[in-house]
N, C-alpha and C. Protein backbone atom coordinates (compact mmCIF):
# COMPACT_ATOMS: atom_id res chain seq x y z
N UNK A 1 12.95 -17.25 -35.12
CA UNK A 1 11.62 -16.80 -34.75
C UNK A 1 11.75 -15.54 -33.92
N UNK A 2 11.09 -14.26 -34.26
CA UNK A 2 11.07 -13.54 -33.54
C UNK A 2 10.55 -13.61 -31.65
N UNK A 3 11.10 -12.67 -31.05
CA UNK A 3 10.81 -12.67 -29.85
C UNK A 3 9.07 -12.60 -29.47
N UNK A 4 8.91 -11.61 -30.20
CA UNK A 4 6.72 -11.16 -30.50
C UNK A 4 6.05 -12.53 -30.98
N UNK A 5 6.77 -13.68 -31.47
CA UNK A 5 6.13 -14.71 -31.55
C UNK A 5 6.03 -16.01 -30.80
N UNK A 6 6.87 -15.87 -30.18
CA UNK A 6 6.89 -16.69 -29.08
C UNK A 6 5.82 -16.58 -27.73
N UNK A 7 5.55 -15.45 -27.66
CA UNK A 7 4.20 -15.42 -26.45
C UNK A 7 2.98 -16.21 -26.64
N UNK A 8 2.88 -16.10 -28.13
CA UNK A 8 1.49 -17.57 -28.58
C UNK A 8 1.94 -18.44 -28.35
N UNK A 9 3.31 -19.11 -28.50
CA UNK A 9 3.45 -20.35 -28.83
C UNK A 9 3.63 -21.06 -27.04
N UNK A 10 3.84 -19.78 -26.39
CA UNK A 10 4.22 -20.75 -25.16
C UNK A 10 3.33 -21.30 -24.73
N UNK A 11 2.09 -21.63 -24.60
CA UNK A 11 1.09 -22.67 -23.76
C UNK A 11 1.77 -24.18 -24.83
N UNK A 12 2.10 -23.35 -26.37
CA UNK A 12 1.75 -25.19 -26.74
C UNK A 12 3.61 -25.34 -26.12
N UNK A 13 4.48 -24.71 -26.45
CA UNK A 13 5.61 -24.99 -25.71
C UNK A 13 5.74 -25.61 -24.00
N UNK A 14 4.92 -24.99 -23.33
CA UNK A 14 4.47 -25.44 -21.72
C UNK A 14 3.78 -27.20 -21.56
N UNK A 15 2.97 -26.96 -22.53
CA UNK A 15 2.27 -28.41 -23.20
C UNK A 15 2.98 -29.66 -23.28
N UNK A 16 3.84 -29.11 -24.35
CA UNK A 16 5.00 -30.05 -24.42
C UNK A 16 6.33 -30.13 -23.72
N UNK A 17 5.98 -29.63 -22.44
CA UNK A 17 7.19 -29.97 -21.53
C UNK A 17 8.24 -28.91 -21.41
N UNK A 18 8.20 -27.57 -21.92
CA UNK A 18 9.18 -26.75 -22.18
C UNK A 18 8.47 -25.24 -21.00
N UNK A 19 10.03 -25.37 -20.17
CA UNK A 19 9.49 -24.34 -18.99
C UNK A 19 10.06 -22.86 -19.52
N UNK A 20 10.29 -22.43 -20.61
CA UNK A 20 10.98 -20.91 -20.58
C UNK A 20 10.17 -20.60 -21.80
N UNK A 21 9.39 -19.62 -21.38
CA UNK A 21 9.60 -19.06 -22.97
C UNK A 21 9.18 -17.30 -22.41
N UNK A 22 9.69 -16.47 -23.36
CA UNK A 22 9.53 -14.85 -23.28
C UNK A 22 8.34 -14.52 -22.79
N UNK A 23 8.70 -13.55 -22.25
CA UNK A 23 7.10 -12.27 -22.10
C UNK A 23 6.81 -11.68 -22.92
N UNK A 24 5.19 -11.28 -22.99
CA UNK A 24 4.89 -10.80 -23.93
C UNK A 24 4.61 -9.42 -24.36
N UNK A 25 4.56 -9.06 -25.71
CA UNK A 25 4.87 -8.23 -26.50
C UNK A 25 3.92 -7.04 -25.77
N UNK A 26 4.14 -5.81 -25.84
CA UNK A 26 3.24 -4.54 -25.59
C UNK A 26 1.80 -4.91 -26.39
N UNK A 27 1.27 -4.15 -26.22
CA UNK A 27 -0.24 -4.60 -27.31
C UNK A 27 -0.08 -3.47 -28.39
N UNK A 28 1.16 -3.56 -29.17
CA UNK A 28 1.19 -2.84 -30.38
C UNK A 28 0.06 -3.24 -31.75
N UNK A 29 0.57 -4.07 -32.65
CA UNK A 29 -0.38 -4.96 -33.13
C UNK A 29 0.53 -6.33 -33.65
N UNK A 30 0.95 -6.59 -33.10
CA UNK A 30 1.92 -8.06 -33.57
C UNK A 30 1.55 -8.67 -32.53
N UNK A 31 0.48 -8.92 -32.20
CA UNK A 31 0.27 -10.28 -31.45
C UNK A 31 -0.92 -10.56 -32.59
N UNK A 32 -1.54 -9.97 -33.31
CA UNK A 32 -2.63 -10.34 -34.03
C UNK A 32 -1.76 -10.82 -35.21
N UNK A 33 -1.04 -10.08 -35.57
CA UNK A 33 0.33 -10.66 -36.90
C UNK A 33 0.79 -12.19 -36.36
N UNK A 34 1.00 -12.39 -35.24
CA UNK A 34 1.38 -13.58 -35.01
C UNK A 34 0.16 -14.79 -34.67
N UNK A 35 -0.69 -14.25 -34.41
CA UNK A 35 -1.82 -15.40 -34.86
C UNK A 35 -2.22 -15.56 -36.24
N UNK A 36 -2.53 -14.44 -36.86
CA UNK A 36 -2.55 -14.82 -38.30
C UNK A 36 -1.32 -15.77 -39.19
N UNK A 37 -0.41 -15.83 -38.45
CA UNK A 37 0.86 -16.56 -39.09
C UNK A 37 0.18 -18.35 -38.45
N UNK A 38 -0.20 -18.16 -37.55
CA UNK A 38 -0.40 -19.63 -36.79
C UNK A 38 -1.39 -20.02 -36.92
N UNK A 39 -2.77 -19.28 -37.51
CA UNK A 39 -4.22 -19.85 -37.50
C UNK A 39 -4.65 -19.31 -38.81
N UNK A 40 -4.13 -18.98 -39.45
CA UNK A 40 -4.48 -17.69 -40.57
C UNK A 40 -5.50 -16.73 -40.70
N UNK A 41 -6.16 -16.48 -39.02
CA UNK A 41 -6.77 -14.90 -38.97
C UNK A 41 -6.08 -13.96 -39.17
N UNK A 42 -6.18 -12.98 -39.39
CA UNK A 42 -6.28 -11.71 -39.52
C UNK A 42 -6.57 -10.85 -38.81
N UNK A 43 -7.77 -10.69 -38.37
CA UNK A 43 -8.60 -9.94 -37.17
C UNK A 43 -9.10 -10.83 -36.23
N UNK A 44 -9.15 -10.28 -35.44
CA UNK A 44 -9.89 -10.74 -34.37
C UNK A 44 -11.21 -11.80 -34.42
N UNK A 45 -12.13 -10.93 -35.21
CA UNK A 45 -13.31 -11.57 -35.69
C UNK A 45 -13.31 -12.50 -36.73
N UNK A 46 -11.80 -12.52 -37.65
CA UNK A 46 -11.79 -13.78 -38.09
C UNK A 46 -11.16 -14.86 -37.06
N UNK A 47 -10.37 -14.33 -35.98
CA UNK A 47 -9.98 -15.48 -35.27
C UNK A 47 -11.31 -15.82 -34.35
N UNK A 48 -11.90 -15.18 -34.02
CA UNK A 48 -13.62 -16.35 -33.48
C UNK A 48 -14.30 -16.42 -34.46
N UNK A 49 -14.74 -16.26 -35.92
CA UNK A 49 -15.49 -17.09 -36.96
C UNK A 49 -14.67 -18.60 -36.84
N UNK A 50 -13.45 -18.07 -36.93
CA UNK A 50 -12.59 -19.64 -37.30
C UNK A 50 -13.18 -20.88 -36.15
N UNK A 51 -12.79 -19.84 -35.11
CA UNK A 51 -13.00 -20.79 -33.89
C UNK A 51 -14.44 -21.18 -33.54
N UNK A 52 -15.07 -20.62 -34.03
CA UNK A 52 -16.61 -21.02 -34.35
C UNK A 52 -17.10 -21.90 -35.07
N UNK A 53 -16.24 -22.23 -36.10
CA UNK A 53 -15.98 -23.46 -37.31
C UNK A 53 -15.72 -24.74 -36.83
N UNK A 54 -14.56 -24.45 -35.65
CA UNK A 54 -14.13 -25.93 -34.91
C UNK A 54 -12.98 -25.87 -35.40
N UNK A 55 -11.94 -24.76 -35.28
CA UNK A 55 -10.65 -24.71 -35.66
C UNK A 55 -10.29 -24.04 -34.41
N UNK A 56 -9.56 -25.19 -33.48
CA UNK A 56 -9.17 -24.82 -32.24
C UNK A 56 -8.09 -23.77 -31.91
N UNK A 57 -6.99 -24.12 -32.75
CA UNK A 57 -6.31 -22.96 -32.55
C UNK A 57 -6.36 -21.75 -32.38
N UNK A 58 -7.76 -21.47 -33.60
CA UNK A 58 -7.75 -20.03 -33.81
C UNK A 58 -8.61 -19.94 -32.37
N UNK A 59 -9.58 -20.66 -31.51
CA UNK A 59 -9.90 -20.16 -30.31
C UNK A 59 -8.68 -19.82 -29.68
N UNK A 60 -7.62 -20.55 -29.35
CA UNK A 60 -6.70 -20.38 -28.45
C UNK A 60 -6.04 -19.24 -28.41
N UNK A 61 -6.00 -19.15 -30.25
CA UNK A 61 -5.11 -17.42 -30.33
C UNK A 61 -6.00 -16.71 -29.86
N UNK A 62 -7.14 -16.12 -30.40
CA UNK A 62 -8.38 -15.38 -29.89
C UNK A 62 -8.37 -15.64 -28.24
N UNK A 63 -8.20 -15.98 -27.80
CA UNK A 63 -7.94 -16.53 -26.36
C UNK A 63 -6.84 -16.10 -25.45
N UNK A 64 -5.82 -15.82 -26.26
CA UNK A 64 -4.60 -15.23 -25.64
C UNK A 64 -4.75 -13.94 -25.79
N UNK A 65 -5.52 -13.11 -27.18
CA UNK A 65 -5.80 -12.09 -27.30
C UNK A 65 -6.96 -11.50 -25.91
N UNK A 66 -7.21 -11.82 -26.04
CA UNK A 66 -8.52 -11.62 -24.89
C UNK A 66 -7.67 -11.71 -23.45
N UNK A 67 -7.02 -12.84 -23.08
CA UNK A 67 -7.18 -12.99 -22.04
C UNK A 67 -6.14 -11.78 -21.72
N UNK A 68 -4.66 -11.34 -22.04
CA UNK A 68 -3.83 -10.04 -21.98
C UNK A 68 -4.32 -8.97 -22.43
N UNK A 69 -5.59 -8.73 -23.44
CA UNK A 69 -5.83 -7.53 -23.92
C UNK A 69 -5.14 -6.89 -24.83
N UNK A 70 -4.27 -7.90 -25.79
CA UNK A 70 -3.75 -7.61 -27.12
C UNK A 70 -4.65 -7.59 -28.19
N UNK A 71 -4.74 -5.78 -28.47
CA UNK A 71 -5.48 -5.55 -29.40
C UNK A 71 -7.02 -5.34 -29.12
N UNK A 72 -7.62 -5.94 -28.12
CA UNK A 72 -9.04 -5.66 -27.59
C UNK A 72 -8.88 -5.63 -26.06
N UNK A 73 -10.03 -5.34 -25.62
CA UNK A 73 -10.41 -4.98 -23.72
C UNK A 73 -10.05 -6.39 -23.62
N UNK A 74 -9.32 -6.53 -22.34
CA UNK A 74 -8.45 -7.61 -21.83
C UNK A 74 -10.35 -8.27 -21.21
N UNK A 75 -10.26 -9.47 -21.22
CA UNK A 75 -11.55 -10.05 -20.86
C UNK A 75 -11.39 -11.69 -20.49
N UNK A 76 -10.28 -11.75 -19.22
CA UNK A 76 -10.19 -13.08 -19.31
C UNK A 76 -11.16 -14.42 -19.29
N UNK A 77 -12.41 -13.52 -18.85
CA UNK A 77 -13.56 -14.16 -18.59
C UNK A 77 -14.11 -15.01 -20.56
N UNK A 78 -13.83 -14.47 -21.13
CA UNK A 78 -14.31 -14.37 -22.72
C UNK A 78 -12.86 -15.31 -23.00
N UNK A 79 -11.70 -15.20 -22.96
CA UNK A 79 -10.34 -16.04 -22.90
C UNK A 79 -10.98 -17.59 -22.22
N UNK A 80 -11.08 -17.44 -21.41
CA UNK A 80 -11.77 -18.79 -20.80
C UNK A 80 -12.99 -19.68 -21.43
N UNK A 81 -13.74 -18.97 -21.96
CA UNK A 81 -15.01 -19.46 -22.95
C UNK A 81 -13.72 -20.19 -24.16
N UNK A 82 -13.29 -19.01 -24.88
CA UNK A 82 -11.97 -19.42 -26.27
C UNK A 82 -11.22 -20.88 -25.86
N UNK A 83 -10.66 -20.74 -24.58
CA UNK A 83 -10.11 -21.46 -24.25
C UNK A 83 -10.66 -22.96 -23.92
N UNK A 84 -11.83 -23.13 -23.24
CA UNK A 84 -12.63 -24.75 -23.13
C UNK A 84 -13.18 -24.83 -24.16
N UNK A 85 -13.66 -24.02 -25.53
CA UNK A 85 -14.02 -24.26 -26.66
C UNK A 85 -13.17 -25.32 -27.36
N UNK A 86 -11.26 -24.59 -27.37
CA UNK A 86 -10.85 -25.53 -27.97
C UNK A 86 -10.23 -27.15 -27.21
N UNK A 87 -10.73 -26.92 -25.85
CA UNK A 87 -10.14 -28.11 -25.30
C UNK A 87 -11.40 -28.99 -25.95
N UNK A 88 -12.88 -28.41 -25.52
CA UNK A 88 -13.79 -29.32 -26.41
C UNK A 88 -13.25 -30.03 -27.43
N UNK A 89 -12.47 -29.14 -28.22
CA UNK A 89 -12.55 -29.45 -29.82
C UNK A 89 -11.39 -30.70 -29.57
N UNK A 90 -10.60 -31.31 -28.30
CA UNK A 90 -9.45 -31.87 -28.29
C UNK A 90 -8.02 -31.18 -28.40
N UNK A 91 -7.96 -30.07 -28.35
CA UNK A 91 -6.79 -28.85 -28.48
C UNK A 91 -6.12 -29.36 -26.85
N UNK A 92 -4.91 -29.63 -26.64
CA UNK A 92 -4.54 -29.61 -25.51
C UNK A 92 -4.25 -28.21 -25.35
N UNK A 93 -3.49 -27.68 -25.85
CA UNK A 93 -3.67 -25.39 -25.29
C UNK A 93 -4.44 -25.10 -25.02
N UNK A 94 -5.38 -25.69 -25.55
CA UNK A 94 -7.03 -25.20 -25.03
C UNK A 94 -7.11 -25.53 -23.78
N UNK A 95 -7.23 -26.59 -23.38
CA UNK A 95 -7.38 -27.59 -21.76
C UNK A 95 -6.18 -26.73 -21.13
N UNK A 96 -5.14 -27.18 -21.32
CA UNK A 96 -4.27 -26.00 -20.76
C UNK A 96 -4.32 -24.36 -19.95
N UNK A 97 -4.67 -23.67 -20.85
CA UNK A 97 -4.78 -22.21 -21.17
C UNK A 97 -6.24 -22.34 -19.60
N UNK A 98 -6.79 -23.06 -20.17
CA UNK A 98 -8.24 -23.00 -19.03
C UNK A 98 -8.09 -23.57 -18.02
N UNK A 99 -7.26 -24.88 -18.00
CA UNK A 99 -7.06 -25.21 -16.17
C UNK A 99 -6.33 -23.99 -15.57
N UNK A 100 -5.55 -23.24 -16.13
CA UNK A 100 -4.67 -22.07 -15.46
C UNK A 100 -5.45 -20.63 -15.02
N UNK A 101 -6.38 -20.57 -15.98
CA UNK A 101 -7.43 -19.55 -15.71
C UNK A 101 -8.72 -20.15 -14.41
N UNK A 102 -8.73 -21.51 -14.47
CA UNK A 102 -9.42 -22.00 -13.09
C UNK A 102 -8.33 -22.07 -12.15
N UNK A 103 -7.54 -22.26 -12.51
CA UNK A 103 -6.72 -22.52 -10.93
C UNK A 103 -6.44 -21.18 -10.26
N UNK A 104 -6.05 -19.99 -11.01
CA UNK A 104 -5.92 -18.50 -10.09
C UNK A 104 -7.42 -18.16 -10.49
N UNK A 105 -8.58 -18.70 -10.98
CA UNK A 105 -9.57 -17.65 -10.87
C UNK A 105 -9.60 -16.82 -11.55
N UNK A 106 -9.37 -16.82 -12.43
CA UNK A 106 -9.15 -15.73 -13.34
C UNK A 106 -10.25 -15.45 -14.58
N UNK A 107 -11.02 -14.73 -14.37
CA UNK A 107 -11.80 -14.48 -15.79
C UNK A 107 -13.15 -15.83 -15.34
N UNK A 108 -12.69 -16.47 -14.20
CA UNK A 108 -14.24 -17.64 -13.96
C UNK A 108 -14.10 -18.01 -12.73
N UNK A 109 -14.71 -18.56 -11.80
CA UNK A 109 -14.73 -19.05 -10.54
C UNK A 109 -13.37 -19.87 -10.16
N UNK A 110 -12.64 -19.57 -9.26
CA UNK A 110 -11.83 -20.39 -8.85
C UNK A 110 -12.51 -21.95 -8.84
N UNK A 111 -11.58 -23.12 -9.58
CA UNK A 111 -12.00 -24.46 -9.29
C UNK A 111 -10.86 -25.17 -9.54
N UNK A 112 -10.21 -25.72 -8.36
CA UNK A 112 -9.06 -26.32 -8.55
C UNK A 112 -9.34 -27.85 -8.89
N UNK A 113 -10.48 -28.34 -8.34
CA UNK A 113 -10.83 -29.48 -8.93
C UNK A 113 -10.82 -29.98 -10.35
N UNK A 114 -11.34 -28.56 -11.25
CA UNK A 114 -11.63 -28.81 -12.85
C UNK A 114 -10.32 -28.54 -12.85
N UNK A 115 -9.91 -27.66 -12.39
CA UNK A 115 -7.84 -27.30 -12.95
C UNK A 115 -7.66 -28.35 -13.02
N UNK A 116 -7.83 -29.43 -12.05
CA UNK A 116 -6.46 -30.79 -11.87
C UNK A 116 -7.01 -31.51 -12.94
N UNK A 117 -8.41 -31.56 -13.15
CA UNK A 117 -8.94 -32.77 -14.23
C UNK A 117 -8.30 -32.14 -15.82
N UNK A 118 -8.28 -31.02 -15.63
CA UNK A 118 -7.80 -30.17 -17.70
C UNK A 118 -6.41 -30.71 -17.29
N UNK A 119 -5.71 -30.57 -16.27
CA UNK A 119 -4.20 -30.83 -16.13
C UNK A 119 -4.07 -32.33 -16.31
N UNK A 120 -4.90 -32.60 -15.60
CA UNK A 120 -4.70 -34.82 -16.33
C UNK A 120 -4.91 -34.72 -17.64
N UNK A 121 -5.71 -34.27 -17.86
CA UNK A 121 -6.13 -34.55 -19.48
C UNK A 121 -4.84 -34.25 -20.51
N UNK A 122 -4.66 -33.36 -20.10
CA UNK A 122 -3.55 -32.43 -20.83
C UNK A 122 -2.09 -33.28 -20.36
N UNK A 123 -2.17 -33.92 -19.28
CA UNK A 123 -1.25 -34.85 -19.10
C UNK A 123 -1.17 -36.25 -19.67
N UNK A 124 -2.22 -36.80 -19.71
CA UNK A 124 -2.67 -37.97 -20.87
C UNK A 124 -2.29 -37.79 -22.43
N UNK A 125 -2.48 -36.47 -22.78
CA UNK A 125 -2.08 -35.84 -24.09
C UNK A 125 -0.14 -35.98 -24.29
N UNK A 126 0.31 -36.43 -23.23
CA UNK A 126 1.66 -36.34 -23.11
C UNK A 126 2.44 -34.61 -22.69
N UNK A 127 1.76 -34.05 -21.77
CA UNK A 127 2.52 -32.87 -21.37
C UNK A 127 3.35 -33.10 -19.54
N UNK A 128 4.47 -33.16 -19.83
CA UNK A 128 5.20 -33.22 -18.63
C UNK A 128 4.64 -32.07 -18.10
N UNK A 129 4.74 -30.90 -18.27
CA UNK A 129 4.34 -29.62 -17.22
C UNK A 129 2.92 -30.04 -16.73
N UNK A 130 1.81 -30.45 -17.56
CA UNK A 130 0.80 -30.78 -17.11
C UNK A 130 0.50 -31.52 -15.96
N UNK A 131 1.52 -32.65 -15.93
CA UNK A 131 1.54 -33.97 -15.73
C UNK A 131 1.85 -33.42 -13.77
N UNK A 132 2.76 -32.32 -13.61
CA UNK A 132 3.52 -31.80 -12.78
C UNK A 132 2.43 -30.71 -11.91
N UNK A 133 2.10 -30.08 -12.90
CA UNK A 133 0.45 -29.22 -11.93
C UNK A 133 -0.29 -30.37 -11.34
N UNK A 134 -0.81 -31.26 -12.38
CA UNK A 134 -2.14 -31.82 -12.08
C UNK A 134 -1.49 -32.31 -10.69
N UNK A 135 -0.09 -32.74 -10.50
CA UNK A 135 0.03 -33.83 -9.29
C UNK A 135 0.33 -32.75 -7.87
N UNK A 136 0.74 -31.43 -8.06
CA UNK A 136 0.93 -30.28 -7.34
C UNK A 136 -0.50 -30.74 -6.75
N UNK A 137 -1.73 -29.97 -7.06
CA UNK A 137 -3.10 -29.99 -6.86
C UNK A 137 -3.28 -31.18 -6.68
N UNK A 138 -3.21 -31.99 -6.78
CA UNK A 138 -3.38 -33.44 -6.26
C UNK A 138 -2.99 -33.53 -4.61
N UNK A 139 -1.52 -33.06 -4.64
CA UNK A 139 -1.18 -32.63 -3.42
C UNK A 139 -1.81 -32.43 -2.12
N UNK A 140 -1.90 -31.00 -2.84
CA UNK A 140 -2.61 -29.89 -2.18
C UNK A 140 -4.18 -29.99 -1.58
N UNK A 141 -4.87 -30.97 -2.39
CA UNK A 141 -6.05 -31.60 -2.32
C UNK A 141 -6.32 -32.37 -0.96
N UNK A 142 -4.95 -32.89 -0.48
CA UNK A 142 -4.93 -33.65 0.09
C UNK A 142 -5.77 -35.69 0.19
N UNK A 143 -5.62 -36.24 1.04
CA UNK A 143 -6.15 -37.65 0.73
C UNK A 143 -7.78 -37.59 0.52
C-alpha cells in the first residue's frame, strides 16, 4: 500500500487499536485518488452525494478531505457535520473522527463530554484506542 494511502485509513486503523500510521500527503490530488479507491468517489461531490445516500464511508473520506483541506478550503467545521453523519449511520470513523474534532475544538465547540460519549461508543464497537481516550477524559472529568 502506498504511503498517500494510508492517511485515510488511519482513523479506521486508530479504531482498531493501531497507534502508528504516516502523515499526510501534500494536497496534490491523491488524497481524492485514495478515497475513490475506498468509497468509489471520484470527486468530491460524489463523495457527499454518496454520503448523502447513507454510505458512511464516503462521509468520512469527504470528511478527511475537508477537515486538512485536501483538494478543497480546509473547513473542519463541514469535516465535523461528514463526520457525525457517518457515526449516525453506525460508522465507528465517523464517531471517532468527531469525538477528536470535539475534544480540541476544532471546526465545533469544544465538548469533552460528547468526546468521551463518541469515545465509549467507539469503544463498545471494540476500539482499544477509543476505549483509552474515553477513560483519559473520564479522568480528567474527575468524580
Amino acid at each position: 500500500m502506498q504511503s498517500s494511502s494510508i492517511w485515510l485509513l488511519c482513523p479506521l486503523l486508530l479504531v482498531t487499536g493501531c497507534r502508528r500510521c504516516s502523515s499526510a500527503p501534500d494536497a496534490s490530488g491523491k488524497p481524492i485518488e485514495v478515497a475513490s479507491t475506498i468509497t468509489g468517489c471520484q470527486t468530491i461531490e460524489e463523495c457527499n452525494q454518496q454520503c448523502s445516500s447513507g454510505q458512511a464511508a464516503a462521509c468520512v473520506a469527504a470528511g478527511r478531505l475537508y477537515e486538512y483541506g485536501h483538494g478543497v478550503v480546509a473547513d473542519p467545521g463541514r469535516a465535523y457535520l461528514l463526520y457525525d453523519r457517518a457515526c449516525t449511520l453506525g460508522y465507528a470513523g465517523g464517531c471517532y473522527n468527531a469525538a477528536v474534532l470535539l475534544e480540541a475544538g476544532r471546526g465545533i465547540s469544544k465538548d469533552v463530554r460528547r468526546a468521551r460519549e463518541l469515545y465509549s461508543k467507539v469503544c463498545q464497537m471494540g476500539s482499544n484506542t477509543a476505549c483509552d481516550r474515553a477513560e483519559v477524559l473520564a479522568q480528567d472529568a474527575g468524580p
